[in-house]
Protein backbone atom coordinates (compact mmCIF):
# COMPACT_ATOMS: atom_id res chain seq x y z
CA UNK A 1 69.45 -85.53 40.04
CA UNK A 2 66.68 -83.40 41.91
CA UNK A 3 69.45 -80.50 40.89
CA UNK A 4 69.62 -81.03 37.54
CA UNK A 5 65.58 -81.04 37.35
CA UNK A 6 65.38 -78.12 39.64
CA UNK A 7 68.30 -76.10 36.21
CA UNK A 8 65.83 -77.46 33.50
CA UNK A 9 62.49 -75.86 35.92
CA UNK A 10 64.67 -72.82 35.73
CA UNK A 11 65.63 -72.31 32.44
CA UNK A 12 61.83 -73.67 30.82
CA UNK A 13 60.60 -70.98 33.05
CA UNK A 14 62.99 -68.40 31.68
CA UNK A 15 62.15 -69.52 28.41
CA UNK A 16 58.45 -68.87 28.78
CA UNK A 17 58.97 -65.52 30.40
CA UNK A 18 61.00 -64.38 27.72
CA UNK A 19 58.01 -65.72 24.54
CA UNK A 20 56.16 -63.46 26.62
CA UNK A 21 58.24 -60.79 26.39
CA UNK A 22 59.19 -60.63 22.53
CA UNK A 23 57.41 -58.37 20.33
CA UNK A 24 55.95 -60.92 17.86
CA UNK A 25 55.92 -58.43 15.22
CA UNK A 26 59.40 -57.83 15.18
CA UNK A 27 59.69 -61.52 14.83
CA UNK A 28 57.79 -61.80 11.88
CA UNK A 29 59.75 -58.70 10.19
CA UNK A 30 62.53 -60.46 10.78
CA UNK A 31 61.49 -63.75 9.43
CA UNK A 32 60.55 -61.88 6.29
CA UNK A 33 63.79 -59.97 5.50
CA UNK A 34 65.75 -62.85 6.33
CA UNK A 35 63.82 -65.33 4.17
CA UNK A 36 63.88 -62.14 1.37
CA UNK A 37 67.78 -61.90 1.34
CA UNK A 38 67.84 -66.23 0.93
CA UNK A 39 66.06 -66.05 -2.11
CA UNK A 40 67.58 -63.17 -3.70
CA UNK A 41 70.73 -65.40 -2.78
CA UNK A 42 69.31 -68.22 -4.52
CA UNK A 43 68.23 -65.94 -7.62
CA UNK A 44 72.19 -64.67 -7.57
CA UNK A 45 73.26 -68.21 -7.29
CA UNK A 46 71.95 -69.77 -10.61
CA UNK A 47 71.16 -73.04 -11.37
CA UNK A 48 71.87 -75.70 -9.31
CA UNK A 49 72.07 -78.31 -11.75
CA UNK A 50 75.97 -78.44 -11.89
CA UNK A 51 75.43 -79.69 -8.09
CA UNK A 52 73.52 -82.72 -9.57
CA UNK A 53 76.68 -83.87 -11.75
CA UNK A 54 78.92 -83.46 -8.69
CA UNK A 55 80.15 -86.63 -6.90
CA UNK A 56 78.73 -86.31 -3.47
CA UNK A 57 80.18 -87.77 -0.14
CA UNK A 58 77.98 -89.94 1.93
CA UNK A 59 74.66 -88.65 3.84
CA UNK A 60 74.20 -85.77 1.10
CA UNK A 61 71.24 -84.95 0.82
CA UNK A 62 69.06 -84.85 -2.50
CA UNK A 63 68.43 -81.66 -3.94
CA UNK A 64 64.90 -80.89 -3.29
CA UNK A 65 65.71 -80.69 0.64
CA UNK A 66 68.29 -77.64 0.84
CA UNK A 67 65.14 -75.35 -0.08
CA UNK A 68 63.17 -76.54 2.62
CA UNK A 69 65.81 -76.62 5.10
CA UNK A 70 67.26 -73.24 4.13
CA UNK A 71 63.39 -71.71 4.34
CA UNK A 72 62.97 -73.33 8.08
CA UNK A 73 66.61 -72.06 8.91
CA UNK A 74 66.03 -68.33 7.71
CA UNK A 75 62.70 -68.01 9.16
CA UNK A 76 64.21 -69.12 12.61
CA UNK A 77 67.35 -67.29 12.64
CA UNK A 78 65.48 -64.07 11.13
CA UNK A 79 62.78 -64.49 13.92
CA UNK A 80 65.93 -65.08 16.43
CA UNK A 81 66.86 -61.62 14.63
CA UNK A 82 64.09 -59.32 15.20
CA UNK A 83 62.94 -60.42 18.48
CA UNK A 84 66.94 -59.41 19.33
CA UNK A 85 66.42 -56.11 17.25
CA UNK A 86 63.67 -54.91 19.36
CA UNK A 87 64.63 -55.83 22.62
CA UNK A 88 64.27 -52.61 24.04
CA UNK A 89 67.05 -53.18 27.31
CA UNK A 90 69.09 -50.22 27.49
CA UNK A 91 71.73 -52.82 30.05
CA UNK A 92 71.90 -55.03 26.82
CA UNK A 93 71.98 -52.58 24.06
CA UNK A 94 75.73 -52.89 23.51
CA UNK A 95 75.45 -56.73 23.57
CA UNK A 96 72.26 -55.95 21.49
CA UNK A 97 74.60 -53.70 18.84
CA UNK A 98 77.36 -56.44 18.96
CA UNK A 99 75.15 -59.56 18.14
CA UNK A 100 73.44 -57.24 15.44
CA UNK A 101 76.76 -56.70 13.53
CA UNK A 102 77.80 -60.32 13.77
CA UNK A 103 74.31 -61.46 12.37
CA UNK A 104 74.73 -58.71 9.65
CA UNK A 105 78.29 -59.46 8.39
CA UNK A 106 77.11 -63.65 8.65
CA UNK A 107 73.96 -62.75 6.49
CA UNK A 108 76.29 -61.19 3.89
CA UNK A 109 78.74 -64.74 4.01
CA UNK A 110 75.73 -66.60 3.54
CA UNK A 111 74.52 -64.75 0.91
CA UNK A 112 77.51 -65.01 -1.42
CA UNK A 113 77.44 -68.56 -0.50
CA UNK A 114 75.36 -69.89 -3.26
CA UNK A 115 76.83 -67.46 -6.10
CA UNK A 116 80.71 -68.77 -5.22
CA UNK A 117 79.11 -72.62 -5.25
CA UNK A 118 76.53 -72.71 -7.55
CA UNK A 119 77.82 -69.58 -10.16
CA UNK A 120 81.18 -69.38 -10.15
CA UNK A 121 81.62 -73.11 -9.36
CA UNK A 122 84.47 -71.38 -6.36
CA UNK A 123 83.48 -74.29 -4.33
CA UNK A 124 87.12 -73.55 -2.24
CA UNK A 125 85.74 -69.71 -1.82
CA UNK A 126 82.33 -71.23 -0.80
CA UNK A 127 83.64 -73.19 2.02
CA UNK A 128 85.90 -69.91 3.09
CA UNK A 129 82.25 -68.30 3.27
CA UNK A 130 80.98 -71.26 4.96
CA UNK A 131 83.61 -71.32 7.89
CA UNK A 132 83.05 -67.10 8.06
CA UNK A 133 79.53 -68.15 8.55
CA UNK A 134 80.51 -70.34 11.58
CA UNK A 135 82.71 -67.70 13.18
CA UNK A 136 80.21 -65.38 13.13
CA UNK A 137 76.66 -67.56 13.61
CA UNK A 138 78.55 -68.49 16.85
CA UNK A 139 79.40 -64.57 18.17
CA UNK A 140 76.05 -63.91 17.16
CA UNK A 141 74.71 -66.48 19.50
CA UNK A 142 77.10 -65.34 22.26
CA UNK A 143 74.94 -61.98 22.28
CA UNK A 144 71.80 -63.02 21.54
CA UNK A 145 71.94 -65.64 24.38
CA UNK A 146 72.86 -62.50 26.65
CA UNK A 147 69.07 -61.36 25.50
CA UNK A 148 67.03 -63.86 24.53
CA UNK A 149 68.01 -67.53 24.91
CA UNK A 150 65.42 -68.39 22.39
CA UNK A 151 67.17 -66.34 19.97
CA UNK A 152 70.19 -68.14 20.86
CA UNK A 153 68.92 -71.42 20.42
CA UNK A 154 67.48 -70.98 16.90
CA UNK A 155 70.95 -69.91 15.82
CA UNK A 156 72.49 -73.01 17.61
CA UNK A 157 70.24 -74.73 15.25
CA UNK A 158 71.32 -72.82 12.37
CA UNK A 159 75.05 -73.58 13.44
CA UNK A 160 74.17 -76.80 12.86
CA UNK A 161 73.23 -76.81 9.59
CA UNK A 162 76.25 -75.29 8.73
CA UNK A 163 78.81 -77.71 10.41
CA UNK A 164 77.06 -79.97 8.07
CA UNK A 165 77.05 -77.93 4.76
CA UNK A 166 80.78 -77.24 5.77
CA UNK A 167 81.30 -81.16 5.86
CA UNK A 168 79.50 -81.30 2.49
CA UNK A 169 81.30 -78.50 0.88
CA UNK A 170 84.30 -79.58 2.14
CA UNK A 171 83.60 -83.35 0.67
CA UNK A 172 82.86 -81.81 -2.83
CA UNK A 173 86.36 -80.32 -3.00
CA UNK A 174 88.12 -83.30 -2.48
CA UNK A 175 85.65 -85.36 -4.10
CA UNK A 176 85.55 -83.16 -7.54
């Protein structure tokens, strides 16, 4: 037990060291062009009012909460992001690069998301993007963890979200 207290000491004190160590600013930048690319998503995505006619399965969430929860997500995962971006590590740089890419090619998935869903009605090509998403949100995390374990656990978070929109986009198909 005294073991397991002594890992958690550890890792809360890594955790602080590293806050300390992240270049807020970078953070915020990254919050900002994250939560910029969700809207324009959004904007490319249309009207979400064919979602309302859809039969949903169970524990789907009204409406009104996927802009709230998408707002939190991008402004964690773009924070996660930047502070990566501007570690400055020249030991991590490739893992740096790597997580970078993954993050990149996962921001483009999730922003075709809502245009295949909500636009095109593609709701098979939506969950395609979805699972992309998945594959990639968890490299990502890989290589951010390698840097900043903060950064890692905001996209755990975000990973979580989308096991769940999978489950719901997945639902819809057979459901509709």
């Amino acid at each position: 037990m005294s073991q397991i207290k002594t890992q958690k000491n550890r890792l809360v004190g890594k955790i602080r060291a590293e806050l300390c160590r992240i270049n807020l600013k970078c953070v915020i930048v990254g919050a900002i062009i994250v939560l910029l690319c969700g809207f324009l998503s959004s904007l490319a995505g249309g009207s979400t009012e064919a979602y309302r006619e859809l039969e949903r399965p169970a524990g789907a969430p009204p409406s009104y909460v996927f802009p709230i929860v998408w707002t939190i997500l991008y402004i964690l995962i773009g924070g996660a992001a930047g502070a990566v971006a501007c570690n400055q590590d020249r030991a991590l740089e490739s893992e740096k690069y790597k997580g970078l890419l993954f993050f990149i090619l996962m921001m483009i998935f999730n922003f075709v998301w809502s245009p295949l869903f909500f636009a095109a009605e593609a709701y098979f090509a939506a969950f395609c993007a979805i699972i992309m998403m998945i594959i990639l949100s968890f490299f990502a995390t890989l290589c951010f963890f390698r840097i900043y374990i903060v950064s890692a656990l905001a996209m755990a978070v975000y990973m979580l979200w989308l096991f769940y929109a999978a489950y719901l986009n997945l639902a819809i198909i057979i459901l509709n």
